[in-house]
C-alpha atoms as a PDB file:
ATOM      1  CA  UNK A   1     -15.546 -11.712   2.999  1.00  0.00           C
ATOM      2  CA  UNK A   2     -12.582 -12.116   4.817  1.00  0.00           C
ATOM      3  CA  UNK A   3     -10.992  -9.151   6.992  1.00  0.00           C
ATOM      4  CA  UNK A   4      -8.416  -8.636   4.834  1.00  0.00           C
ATOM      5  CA  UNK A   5      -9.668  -8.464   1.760  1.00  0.00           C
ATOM      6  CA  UNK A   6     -12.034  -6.284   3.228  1.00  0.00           C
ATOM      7  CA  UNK A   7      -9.291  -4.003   4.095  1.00  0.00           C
ATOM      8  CA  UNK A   8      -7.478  -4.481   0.879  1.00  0.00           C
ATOM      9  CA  UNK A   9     -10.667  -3.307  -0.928  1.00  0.00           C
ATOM     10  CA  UNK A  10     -10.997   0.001   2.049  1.00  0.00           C
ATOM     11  CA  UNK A  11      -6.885   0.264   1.076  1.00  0.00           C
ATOM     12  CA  UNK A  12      -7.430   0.594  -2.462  1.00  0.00           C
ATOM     13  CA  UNK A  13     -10.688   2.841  -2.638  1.00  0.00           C
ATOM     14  CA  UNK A  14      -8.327   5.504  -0.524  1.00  0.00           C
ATOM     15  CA  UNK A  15      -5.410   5.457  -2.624  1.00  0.00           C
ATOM     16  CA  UNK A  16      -7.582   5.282  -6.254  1.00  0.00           C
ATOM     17  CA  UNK A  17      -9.925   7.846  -5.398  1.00  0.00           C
ATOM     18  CA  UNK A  18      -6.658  10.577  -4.418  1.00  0.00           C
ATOM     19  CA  UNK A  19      -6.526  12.955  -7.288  1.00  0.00           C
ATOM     20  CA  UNK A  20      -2.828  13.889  -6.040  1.00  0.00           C
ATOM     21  CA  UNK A  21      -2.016  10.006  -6.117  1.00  0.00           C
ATOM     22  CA  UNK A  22      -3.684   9.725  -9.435  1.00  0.00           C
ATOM     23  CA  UNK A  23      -1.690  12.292 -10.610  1.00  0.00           C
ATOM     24  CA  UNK A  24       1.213  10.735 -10.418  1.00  0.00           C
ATOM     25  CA  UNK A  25       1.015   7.465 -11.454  1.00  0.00           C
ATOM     26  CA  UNK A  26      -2.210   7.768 -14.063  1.00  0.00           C
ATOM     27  CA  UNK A  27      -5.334   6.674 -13.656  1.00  0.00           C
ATOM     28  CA  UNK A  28      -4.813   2.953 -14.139  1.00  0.00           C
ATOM     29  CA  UNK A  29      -1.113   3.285 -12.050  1.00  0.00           C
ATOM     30  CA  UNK A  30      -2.078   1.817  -8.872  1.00  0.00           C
ATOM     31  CA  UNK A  31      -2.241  -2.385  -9.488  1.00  0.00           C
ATOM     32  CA  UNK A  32      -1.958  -5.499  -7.542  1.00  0.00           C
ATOM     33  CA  UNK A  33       1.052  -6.758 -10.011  1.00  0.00           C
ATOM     34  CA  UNK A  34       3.773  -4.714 -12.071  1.00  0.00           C
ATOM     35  CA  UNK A  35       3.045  -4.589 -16.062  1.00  0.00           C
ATOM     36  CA  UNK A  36       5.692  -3.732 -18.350  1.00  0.00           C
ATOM     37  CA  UNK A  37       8.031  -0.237 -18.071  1.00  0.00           C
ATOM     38  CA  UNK A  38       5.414   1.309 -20.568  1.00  0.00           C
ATOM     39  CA  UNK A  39       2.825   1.458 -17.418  1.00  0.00           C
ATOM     40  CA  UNK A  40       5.734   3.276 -14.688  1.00  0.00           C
ATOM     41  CA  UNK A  41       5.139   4.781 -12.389  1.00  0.00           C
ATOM     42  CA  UNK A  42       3.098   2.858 -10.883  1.00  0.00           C
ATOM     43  CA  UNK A  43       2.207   1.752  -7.183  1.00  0.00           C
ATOM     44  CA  UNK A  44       1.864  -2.175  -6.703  1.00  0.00           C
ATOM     45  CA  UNK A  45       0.399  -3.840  -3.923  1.00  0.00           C
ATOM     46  CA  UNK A  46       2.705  -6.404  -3.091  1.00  0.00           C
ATOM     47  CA  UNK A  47       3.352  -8.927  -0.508  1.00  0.00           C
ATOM     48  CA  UNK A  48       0.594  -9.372   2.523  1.00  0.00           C
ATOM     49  CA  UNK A  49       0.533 -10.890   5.306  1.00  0.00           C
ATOM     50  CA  UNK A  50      -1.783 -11.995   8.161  1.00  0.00           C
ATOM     51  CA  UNK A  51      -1.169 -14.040  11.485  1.00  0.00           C
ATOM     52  CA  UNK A  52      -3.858 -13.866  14.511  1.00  0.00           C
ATOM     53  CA  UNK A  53      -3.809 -11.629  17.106  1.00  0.00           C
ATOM     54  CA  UNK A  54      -6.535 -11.636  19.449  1.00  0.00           C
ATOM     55  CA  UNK A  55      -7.007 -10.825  22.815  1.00  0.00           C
ATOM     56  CA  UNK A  56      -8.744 -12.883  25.866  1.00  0.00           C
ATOM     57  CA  UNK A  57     -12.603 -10.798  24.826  1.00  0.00           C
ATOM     58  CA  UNK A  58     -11.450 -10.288  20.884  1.00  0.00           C
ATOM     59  CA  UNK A  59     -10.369 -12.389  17.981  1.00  0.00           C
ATOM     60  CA  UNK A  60      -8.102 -10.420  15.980  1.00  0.00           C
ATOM     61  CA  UNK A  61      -5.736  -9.747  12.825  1.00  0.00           C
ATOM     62  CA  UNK A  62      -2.549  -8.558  12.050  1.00  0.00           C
ATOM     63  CA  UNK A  63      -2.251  -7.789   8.533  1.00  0.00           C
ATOM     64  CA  UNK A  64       1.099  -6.802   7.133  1.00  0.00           C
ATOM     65  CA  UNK A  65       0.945  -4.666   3.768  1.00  0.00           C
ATOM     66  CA  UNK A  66       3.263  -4.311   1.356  1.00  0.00           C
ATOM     67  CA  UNK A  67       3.692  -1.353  -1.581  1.00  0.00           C
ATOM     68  CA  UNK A  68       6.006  -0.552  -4.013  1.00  0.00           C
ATOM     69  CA  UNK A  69       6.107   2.913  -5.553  1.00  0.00           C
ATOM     70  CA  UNK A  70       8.092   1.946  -9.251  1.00  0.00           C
ATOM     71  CA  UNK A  71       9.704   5.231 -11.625  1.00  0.00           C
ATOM     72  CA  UNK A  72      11.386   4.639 -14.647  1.00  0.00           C
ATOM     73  CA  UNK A  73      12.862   8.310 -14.178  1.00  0.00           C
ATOM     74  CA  UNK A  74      14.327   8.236 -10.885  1.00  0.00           C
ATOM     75  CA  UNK A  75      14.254   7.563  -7.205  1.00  0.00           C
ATOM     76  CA  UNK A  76      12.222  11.292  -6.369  1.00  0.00           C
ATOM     77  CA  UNK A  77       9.705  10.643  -8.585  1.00  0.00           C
ATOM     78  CA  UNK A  78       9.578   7.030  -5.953  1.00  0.00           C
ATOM     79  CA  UNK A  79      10.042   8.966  -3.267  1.00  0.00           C
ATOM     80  CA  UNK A  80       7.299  11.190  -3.663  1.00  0.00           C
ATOM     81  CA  UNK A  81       4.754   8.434  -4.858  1.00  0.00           C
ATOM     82  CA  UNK A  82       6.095   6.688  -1.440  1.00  0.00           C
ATOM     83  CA  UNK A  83       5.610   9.808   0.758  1.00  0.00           C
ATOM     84  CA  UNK A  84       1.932  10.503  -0.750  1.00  0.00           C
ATOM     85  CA  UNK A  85       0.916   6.437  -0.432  1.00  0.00           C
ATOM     86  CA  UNK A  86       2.407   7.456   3.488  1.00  0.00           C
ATOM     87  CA  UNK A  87      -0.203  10.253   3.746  1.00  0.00           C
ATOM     88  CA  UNK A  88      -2.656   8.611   2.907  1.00  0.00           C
ATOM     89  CA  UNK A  89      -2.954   5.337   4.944  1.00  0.00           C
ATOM     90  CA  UNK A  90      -0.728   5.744   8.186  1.00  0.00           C
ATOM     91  CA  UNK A  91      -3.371   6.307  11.120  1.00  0.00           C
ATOM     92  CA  UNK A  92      -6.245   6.104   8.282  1.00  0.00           C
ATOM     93  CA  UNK A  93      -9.544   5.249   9.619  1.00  0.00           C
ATOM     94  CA  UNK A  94     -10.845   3.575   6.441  1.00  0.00           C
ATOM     95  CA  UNK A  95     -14.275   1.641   7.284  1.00  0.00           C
ATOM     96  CA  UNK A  96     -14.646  -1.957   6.715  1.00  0.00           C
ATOM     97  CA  UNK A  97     -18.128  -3.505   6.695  1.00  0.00           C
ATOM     98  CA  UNK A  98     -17.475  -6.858   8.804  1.00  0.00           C
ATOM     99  CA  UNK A  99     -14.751  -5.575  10.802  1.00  0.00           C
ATOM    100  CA  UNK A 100     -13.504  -3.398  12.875  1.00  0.00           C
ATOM    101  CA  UNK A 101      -9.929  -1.156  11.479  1.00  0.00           C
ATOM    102  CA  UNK A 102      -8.104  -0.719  15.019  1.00  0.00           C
ATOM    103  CA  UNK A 103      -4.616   1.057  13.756  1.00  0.00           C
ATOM    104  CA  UNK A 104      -3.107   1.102  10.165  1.00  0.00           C
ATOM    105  CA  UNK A 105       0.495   2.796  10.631  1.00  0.00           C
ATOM    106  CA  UNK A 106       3.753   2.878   8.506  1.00  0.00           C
ATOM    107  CA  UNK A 107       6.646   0.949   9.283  1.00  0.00           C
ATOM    108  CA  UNK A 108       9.156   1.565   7.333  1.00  0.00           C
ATOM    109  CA  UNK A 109      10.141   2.726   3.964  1.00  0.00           C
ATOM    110  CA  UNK A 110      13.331   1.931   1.562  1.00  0.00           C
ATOM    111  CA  UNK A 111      13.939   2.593  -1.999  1.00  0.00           C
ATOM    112  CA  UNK A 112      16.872   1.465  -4.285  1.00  0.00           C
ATOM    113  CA  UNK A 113      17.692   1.192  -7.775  1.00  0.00           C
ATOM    114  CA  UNK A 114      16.875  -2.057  -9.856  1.00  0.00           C
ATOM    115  CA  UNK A 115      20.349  -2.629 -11.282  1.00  0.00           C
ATOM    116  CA  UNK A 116      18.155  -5.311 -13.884  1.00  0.00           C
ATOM    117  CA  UNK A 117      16.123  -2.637 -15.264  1.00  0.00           C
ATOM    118  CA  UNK A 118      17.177   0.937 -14.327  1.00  0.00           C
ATOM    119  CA  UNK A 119      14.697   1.196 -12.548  1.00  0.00           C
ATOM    120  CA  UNK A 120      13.509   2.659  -8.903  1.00  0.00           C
ATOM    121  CA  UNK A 121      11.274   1.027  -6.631  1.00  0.00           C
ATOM    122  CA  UNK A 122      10.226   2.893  -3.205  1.00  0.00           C
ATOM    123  CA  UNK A 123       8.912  -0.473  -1.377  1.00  0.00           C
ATOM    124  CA  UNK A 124       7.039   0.940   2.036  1.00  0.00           C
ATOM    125  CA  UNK A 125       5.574  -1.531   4.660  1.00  0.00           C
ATOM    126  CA  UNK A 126       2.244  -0.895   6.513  1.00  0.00           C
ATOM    127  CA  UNK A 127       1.063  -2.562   9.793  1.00  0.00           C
ATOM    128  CA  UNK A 128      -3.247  -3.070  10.532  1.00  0.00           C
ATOM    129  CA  UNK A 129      -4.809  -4.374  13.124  1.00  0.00           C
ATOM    130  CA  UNK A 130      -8.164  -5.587  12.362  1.00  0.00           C
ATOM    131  CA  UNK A 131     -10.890  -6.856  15.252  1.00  0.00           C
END
């Protein structure tokens, strides 16, 4: 299996198996696409992205991961889906079974309103390293 799906797979076993996460978005609320405003709030993995980066003794990969945190109600509820997804994964040492995790941090967070649908969407962007 590749590295990052492997990581993908370690990323979603963390966040799923949160009871405060679960809490608020529902048990089915964390998804790799966004279903209709029935299913909010919800936390989608979105965009990822991957480019080499080895060293001279290590092949290497950077993996840049993408969430959205999406409320129907309003930008705290968001916010607070954002700043538990935060907890949970920057400087996480989540296991990966043909690779090696070096770092997973946070890198930034915004959140705006959706002037299409009303709605609010916390998107937060994680960096990984993965040897």
């Amino acid at each position: 299996m590749a590295p990052v799906n492997e990581l993908l797979q370690a990323v979603h076993a963390r966040l799923s198996g949160d009871v405060v996460l679960t809490a608020l978005v529902g048990p089915d609320g964390i998804v790799d696409r966004r279903r209709d405003a029935a299913a909010l709030p919800c936390l989608v993995t979105g965009t990822v992205e991957t480019r080499a980066y080895g060293t001279a003794s290590e092949d290497g990969l950077e993996c840049l991961l993408d969430f959205e945190a999406w409320s129907a109600t309003g930008r705290r509820e968001a916010e607070e889906i954002a700043a538990r997804v935060r907890a949970l994964l920057d400087d996480a040492d989540l296991a990966l079974a043909g690779a090696r995790l070096v770092s997973l941090a946070h890198r930034r967070t915004a959140s705006r309103r959706v002037a299409a649908t009303r709605h609010y969407v916390a998107e937060m962007r994680f960096r990984a390293v993965v040897e």
